[in-house]
C-alpha atoms as a PDB file:
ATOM      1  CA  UNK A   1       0.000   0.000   0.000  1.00  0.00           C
ATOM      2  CA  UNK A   2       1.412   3.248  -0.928  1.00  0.00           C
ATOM      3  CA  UNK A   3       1.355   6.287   1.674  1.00  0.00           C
ATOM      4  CA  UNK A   4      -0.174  10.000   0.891  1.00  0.00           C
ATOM      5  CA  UNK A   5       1.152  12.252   2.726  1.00  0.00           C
ATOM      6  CA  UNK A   6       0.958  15.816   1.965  1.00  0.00           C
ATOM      7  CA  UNK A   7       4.109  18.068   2.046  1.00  0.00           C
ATOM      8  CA  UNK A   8       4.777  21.389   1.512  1.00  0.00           C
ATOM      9  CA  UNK A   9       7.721  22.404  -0.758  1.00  0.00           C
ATOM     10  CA  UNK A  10       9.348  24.594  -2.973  1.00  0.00           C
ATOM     11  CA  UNK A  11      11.715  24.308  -6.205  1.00  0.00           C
ATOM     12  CA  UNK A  12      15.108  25.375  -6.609  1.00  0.00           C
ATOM     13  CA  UNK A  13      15.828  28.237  -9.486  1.00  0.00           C
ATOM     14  CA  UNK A  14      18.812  26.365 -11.380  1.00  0.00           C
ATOM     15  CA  UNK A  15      17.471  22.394 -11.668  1.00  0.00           C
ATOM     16  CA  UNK A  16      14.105  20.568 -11.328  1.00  0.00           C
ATOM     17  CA  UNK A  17      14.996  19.447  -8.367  1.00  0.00           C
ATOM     18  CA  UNK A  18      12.019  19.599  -4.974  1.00  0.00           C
ATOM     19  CA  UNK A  19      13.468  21.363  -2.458  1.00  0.00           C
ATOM     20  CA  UNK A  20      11.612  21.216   0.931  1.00  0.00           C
ATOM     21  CA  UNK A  21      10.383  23.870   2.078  1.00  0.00           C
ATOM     22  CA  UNK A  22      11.128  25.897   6.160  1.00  0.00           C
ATOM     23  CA  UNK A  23      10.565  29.307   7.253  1.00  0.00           C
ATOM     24  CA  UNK A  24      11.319  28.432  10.682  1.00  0.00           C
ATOM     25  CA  UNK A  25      14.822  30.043  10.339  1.00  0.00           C
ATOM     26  CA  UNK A  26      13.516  32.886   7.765  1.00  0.00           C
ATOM     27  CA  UNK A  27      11.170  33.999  10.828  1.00  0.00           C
ATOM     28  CA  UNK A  28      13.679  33.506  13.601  1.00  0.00           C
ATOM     29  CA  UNK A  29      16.067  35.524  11.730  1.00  0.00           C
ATOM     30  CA  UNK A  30      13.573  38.521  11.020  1.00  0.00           C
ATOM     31  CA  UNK A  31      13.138  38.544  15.000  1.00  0.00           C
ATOM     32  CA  UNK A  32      16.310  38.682  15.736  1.00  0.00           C
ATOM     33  CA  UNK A  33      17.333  41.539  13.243  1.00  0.00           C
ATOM     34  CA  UNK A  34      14.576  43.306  14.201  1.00  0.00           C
ATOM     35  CA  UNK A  35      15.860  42.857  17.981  1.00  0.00           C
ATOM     36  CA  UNK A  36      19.377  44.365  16.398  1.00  0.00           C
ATOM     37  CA  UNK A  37      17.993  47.162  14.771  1.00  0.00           C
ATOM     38  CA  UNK A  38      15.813  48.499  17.968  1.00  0.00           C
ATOM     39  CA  UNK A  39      19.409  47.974  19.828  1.00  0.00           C
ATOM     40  CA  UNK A  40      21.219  50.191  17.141  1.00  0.00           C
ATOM     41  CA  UNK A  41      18.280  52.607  17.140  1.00  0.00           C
ATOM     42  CA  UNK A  42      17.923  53.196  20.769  1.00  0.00           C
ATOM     43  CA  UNK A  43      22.177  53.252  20.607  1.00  0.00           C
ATOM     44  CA  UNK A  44      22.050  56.255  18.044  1.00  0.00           C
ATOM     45  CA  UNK A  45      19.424  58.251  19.443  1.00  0.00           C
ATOM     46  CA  UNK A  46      20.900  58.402  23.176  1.00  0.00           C
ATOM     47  CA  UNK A  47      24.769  59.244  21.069  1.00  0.00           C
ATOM     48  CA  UNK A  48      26.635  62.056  22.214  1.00  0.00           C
ATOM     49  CA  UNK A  49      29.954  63.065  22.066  1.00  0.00           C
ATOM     50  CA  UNK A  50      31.603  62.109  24.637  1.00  0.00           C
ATOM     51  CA  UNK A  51      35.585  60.175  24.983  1.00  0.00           C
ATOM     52  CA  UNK A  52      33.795  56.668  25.245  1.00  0.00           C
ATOM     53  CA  UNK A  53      30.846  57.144  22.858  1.00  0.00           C
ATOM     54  CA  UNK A  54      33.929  57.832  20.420  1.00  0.00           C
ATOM     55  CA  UNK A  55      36.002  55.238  22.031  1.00  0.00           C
ATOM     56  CA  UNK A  56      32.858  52.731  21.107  1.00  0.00           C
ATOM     57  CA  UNK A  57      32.017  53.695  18.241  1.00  0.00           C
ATOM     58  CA  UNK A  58      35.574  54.224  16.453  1.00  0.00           C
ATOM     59  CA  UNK A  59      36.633  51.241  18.098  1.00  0.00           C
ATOM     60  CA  UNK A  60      35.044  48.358  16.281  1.00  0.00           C
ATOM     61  CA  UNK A  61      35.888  50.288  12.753  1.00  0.00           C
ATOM     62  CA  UNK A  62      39.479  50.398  13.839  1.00  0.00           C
ATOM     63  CA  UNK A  63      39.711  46.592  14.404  1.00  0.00           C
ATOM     64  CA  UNK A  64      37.559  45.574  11.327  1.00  0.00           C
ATOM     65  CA  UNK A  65      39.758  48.076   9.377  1.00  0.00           C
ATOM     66  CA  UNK A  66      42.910  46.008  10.875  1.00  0.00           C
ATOM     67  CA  UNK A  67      41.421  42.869  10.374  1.00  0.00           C
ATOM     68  CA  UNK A  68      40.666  43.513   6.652  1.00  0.00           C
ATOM     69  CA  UNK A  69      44.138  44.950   6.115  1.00  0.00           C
ATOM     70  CA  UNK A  70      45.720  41.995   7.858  1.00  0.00           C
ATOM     71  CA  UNK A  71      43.652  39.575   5.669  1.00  0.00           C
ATOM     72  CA  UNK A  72      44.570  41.225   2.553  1.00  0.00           C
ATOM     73  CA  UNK A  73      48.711  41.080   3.599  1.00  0.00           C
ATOM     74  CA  UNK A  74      48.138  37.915   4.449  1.00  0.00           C
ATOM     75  CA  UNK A  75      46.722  36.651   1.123  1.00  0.00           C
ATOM     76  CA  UNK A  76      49.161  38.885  -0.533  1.00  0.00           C
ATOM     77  CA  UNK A  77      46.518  41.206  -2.342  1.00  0.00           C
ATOM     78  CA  UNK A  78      47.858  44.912  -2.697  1.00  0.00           C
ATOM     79  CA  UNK A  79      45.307  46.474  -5.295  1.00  0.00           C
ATOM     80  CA  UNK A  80      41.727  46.442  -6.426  1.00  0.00           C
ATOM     81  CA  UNK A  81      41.992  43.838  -9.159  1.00  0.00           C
ATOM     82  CA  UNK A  82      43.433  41.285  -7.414  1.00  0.00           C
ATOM     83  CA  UNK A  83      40.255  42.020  -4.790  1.00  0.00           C
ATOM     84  CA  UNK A  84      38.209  41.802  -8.036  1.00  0.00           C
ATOM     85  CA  UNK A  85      39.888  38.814  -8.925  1.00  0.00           C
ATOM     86  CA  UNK A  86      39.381  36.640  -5.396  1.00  0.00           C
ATOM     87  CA  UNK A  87      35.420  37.990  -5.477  1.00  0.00           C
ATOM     88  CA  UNK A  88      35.340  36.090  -8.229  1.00  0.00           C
ATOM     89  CA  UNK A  89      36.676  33.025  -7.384  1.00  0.00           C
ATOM     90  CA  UNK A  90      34.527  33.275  -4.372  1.00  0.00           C
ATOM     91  CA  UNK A  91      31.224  33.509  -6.380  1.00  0.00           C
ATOM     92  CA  UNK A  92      32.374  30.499  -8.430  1.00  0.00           C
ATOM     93  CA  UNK A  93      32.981  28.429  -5.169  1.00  0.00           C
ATOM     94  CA  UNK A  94      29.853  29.526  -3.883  1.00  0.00           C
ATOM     95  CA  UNK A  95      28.147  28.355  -7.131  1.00  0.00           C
ATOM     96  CA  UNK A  96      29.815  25.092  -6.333  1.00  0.00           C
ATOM     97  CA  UNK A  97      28.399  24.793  -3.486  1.00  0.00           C
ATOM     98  CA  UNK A  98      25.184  25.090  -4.099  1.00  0.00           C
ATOM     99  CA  UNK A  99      24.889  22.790  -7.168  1.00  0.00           C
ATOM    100  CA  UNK A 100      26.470  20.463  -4.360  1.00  0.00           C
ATOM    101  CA  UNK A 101      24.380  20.890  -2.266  1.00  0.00           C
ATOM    102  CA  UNK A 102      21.264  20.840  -4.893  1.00  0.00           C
ATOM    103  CA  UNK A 103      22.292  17.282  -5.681  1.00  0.00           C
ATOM    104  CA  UNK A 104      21.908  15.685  -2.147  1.00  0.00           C
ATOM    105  CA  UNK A 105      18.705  17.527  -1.667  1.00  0.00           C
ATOM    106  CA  UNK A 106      16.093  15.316   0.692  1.00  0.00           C
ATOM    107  CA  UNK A 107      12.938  14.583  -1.372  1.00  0.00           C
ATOM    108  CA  UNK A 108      11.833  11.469   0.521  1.00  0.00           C
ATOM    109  CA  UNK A 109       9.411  11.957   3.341  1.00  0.00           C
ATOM    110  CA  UNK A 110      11.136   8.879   5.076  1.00  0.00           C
ATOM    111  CA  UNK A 111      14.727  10.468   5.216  1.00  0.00           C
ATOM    112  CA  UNK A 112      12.668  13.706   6.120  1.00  0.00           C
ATOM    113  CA  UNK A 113      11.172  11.714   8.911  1.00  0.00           C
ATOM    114  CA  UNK A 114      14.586  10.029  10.333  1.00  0.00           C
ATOM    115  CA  UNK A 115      16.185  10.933  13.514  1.00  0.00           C
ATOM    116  CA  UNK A 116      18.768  10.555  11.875  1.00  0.00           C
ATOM    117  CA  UNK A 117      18.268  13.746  10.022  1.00  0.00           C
ATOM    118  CA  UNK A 118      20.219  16.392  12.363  1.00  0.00           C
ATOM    119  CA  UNK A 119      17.374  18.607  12.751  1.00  0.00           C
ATOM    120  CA  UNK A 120      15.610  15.578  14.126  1.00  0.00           C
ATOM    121  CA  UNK A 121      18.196  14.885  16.723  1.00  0.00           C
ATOM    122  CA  UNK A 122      16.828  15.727  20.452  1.00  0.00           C
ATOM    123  CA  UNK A 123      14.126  17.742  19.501  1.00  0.00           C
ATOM    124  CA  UNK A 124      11.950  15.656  21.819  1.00  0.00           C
ATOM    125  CA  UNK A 125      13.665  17.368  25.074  1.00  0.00           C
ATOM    126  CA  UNK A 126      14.970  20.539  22.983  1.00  0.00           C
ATOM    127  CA  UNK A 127      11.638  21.779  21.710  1.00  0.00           C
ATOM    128  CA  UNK A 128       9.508  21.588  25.119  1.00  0.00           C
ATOM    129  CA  UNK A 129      12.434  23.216  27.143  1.00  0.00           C
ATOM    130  CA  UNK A 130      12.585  26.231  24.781  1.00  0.00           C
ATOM    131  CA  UNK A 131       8.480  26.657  24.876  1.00  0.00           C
ATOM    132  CA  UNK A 132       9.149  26.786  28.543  1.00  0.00           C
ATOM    133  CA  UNK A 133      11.753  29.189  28.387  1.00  0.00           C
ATOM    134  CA  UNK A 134       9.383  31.066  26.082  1.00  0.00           C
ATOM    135  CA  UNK A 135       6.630  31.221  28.147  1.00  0.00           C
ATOM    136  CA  UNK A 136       8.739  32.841  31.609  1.00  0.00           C
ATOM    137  CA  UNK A 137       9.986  34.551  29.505  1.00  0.00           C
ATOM    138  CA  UNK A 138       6.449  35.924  28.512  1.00  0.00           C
ATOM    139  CA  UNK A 139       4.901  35.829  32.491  1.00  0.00           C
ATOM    140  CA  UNK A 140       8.092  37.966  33.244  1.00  0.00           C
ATOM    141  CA  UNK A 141       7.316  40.297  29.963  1.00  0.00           C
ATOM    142  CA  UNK A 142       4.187  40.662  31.502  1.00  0.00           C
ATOM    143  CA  UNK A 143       4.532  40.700  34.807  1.00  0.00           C
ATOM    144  CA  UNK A 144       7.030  43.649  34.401  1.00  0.00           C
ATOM    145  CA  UNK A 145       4.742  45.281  31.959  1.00  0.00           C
ATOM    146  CA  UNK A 146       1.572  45.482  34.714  1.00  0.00           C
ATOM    147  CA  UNK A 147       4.175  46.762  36.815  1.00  0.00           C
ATOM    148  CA  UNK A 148       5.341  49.567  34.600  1.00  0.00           C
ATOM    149  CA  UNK A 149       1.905  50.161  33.065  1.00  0.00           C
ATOM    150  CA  UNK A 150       0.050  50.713  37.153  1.00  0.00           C
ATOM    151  CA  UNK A 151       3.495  53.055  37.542  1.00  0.00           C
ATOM    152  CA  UNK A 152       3.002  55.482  34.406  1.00  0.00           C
ATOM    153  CA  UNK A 153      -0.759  55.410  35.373  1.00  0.00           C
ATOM    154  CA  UNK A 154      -0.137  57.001  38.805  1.00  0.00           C
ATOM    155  CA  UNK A 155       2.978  59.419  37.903  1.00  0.00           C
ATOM    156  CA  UNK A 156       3.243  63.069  37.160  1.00  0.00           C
ATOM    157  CA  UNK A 157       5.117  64.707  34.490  1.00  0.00           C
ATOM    158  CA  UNK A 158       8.367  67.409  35.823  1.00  0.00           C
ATOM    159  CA  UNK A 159      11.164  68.414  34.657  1.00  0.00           C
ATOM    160  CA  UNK A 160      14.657  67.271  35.888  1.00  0.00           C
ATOM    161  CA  UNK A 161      18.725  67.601  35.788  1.00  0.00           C
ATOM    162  CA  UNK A 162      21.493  65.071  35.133  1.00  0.00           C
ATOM    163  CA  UNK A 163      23.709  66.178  38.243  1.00  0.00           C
ATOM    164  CA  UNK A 164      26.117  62.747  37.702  1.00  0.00           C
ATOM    165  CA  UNK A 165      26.402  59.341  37.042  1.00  0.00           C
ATOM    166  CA  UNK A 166      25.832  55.826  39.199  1.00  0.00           C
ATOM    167  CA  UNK A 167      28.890  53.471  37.837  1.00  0.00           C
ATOM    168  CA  UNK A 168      28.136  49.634  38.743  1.00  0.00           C
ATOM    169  CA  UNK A 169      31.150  47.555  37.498  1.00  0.00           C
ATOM    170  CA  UNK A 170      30.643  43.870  36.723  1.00  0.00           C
ATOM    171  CA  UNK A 171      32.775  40.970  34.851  1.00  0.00           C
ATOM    172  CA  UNK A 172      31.005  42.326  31.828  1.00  0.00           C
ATOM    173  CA  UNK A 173      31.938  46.103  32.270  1.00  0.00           C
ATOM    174  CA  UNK A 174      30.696  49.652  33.233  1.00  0.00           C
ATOM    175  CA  UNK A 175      27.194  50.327  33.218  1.00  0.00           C
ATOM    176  CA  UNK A 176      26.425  53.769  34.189  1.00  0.00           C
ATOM    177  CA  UNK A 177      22.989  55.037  35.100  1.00  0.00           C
ATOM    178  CA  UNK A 178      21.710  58.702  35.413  1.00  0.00           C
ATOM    179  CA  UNK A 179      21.249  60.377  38.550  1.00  0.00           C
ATOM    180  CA  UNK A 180      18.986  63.202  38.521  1.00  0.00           C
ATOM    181  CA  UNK A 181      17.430  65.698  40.423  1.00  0.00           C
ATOM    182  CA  UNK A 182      14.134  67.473  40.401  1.00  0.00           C
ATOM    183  CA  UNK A 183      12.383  69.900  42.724  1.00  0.00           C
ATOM    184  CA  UNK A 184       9.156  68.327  44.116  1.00  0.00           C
ATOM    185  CA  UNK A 185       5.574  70.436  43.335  1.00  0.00           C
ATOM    186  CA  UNK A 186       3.843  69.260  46.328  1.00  0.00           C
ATOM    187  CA  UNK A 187       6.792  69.576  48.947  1.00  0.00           C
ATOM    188  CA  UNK A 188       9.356  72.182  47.037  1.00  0.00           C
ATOM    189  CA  UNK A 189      12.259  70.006  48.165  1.00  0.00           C
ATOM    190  CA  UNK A 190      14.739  68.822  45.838  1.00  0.00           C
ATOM    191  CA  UNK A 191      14.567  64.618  45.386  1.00  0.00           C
ATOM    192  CA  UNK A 192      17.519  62.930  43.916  1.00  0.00           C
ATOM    193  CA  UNK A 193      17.042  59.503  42.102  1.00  0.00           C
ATOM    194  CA  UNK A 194      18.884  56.920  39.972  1.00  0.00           C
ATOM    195  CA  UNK A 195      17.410  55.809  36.639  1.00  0.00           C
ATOM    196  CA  UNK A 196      16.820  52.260  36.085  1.00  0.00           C
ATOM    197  CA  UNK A 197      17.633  52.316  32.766  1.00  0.00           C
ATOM    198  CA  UNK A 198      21.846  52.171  32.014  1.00  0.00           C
ATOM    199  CA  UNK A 199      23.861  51.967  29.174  1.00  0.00           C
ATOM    200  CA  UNK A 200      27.857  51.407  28.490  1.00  0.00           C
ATOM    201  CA  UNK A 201      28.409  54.822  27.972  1.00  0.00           C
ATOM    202  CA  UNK A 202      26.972  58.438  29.929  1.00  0.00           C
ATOM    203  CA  UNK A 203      23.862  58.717  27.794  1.00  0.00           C
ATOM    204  CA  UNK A 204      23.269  61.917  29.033  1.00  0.00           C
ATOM    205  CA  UNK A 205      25.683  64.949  29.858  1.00  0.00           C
ATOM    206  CA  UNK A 206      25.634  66.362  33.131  1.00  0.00           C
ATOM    207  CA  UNK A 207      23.449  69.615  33.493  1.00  0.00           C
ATOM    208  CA  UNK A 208      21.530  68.159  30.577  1.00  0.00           C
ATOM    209  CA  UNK A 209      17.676  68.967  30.962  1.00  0.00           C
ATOM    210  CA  UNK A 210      15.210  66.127  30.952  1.00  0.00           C
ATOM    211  CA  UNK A 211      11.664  65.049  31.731  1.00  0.00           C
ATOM    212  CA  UNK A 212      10.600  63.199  34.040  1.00  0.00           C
ATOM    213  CA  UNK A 213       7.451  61.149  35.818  1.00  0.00           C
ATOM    214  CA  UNK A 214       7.524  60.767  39.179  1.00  0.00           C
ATOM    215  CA  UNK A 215       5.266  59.116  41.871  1.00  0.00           C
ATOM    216  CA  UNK A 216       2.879  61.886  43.903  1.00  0.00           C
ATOM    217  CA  UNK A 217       2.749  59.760  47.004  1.00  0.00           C
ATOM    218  CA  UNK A 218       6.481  58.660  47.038  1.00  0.00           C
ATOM    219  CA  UNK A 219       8.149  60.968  45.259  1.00  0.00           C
ATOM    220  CA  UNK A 220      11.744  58.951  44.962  1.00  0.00           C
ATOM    221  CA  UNK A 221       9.976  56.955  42.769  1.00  0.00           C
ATOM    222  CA  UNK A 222      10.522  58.568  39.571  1.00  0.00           C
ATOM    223  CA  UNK A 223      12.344  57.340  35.798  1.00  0.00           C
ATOM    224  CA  UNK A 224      13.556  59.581  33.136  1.00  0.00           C
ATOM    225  CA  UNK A 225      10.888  60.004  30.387  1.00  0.00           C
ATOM    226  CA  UNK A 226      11.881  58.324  27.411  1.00  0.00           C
ATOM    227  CA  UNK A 227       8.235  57.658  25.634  1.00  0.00           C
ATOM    228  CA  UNK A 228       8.831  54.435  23.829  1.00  0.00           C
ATOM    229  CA  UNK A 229      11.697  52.846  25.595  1.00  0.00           C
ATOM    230  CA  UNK A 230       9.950  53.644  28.710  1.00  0.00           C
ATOM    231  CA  UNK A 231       8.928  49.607  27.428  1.00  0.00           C
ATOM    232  CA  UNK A 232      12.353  48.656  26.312  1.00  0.00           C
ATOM    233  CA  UNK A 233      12.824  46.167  28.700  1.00  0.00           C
ATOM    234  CA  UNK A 234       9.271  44.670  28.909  1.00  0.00           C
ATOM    235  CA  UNK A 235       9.569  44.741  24.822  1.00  0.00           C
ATOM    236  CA  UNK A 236      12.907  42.759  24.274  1.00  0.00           C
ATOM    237  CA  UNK A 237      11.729  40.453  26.909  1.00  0.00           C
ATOM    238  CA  UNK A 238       8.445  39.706  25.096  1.00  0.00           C
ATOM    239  CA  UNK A 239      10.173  39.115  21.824  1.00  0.00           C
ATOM    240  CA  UNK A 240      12.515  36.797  23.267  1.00  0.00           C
ATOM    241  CA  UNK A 241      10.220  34.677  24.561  1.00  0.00           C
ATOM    242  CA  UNK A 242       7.794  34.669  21.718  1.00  0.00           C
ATOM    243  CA  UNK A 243      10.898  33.696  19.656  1.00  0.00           C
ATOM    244  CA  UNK A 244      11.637  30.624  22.385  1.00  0.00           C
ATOM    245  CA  UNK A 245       7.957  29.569  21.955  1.00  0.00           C
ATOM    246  CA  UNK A 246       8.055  29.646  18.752  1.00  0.00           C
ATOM    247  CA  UNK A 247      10.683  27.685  18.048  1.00  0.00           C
ATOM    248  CA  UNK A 248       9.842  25.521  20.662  1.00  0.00           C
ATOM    249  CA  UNK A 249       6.709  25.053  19.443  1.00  0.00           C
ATOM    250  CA  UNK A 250       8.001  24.640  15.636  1.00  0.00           C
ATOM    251  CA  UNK A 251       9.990  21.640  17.400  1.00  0.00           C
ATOM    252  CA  UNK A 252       7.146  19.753  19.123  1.00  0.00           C
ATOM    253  CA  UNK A 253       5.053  20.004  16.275  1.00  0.00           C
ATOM    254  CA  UNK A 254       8.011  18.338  14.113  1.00  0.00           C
ATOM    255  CA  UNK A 255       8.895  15.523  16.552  1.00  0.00           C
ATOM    256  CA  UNK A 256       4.647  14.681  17.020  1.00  0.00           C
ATOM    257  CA  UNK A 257       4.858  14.556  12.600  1.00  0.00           C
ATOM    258  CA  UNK A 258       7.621  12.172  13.137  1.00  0.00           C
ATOM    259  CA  UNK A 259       5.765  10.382  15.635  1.00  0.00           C
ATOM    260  CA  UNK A 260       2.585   9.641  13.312  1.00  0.00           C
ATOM    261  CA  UNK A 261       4.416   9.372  10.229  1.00  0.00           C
ATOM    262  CA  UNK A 262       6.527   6.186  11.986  1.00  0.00           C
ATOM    263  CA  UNK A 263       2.774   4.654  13.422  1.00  0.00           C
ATOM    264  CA  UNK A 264       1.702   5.131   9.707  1.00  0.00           C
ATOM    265  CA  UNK A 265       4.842   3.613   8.746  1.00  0.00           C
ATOM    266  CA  UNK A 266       4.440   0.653  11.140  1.00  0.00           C
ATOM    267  CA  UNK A 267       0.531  -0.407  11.035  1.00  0.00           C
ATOM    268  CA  UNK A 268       1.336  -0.687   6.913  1.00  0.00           C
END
């Protein structure tokens, strides 16, 4: 008796060859690059110039510029042809490549289906730990988000002054966090607090004007207003673990397929 089992694929552009078909790493990757490009955003639009905003932003330019130098010396290329010239080679190993790689293409659901196959390995244990993951990941996302949302709904908007900077030092490096100062409405008294938010680098110069939302009834509970990223944290989290449950859930859903396709398999 000969199985039907209905697969989804696609074809590839240079032979007649089916090709099967997974967005799971197309989606993951969009995540993640959109994850980069909120980083670079919220990087650029708190830049100033300062000695380590330089020293950051120079620095990785300096080493790539080494590193390409020191590549080219060491493949002996000392002018724009010859870079021309190993482009071109590249492209035709690349080409390689894929026609290799077009030729062992998988077009049998029962290799598809093997745990052999190294996407198949562990997924069993893999894919439920990372839906786990995902979903703290989420109760934290929102957990932190009631918390920030019952906190914005209570404060008051004033306006405040970067007197200095908190420095907390770690095996990763300096974080530094805004201290800032603000004279109270109800009480007149000036209240001094550290912002929860920190960065690698003084985002902020000292004396540097900002706004800020502070809490009526306890008035050292107060953040720097930064509209949007006032959610940075509760955002990145949420992301993250939608990403984990996805893929997590992209797993189970492969190793149950496997399951059914081997009781299929079996009974016939």
């Amino acid at each position: 008796m000969i199985l039907e089992n209905r697969v989804e694929v696609y074809y590839s552009r240079k032979i007649d060859e089916a090709r099967l078909k997974s967005i799971t790493q197309s989606v993951i990757g969009s995540i993640f690059f959109l994850i980069g490009l909120g980083i670079c955003y919220y990087f650029w639009s708190n830049f100033e110039m300062t000695f380590f905003s330089l020293l950051f932003t120079l620095g990785p330019a300096v080493l790539l510029a080494w590193f390409l130098g020191s590549l080219m010396r060491k493949n002996n290329i000392t002018s724009m042809p010859e870079i021309s010239h190993k482009i071109r080679n590249l492209r035709k190993k690349s080409a390689q490549k894929d026609q290799d790689d077009d030729a062992s293409l998988i077009t049998e659901q029962s290799d598809l289906m093997s745990t052999d196959l190294p996407g198949n390995k562990n997924i069993k244990v893999v894919g439920p730990i990372f839906a786990l993951v995902g979903l703290l990941a989420i109760a934290m996302a929102m957990y932190l988000g009631l918390q920030r949302w019952n906190f914005l709904e209570r404060t008051l908007p004033v306006e405040g002054t970067v007197i200095e900077y908190y420095a907390s030092t770690d095996s990763d490096g300096t974080t530094y966090y805004p201290v800032v100062e603000f004279k109270s409405p109800e009480s007149g008294r000036a209240v001094t607090f550290r912002h929860d938010v920190g960065s690698s680098h003084p985002s902020y110069s000292r004396g540097a004007l900002v706004p800020v939302l502070y809490d009526p009834d306890n008035n050292y509970e107060a953040i720097i207003d930064e509209n949007l990223w006032n959610w940075f944290g509760t955002i990145l989290i949420s992301v993250l673990g939608f990403a984990f449950l996805g893929m997590g859930i992209t797993m189970i859903r492969r190793w149950l397929k496997i399951e059914r396709f081997k009781k299929k398999a079996y009974t016939h």
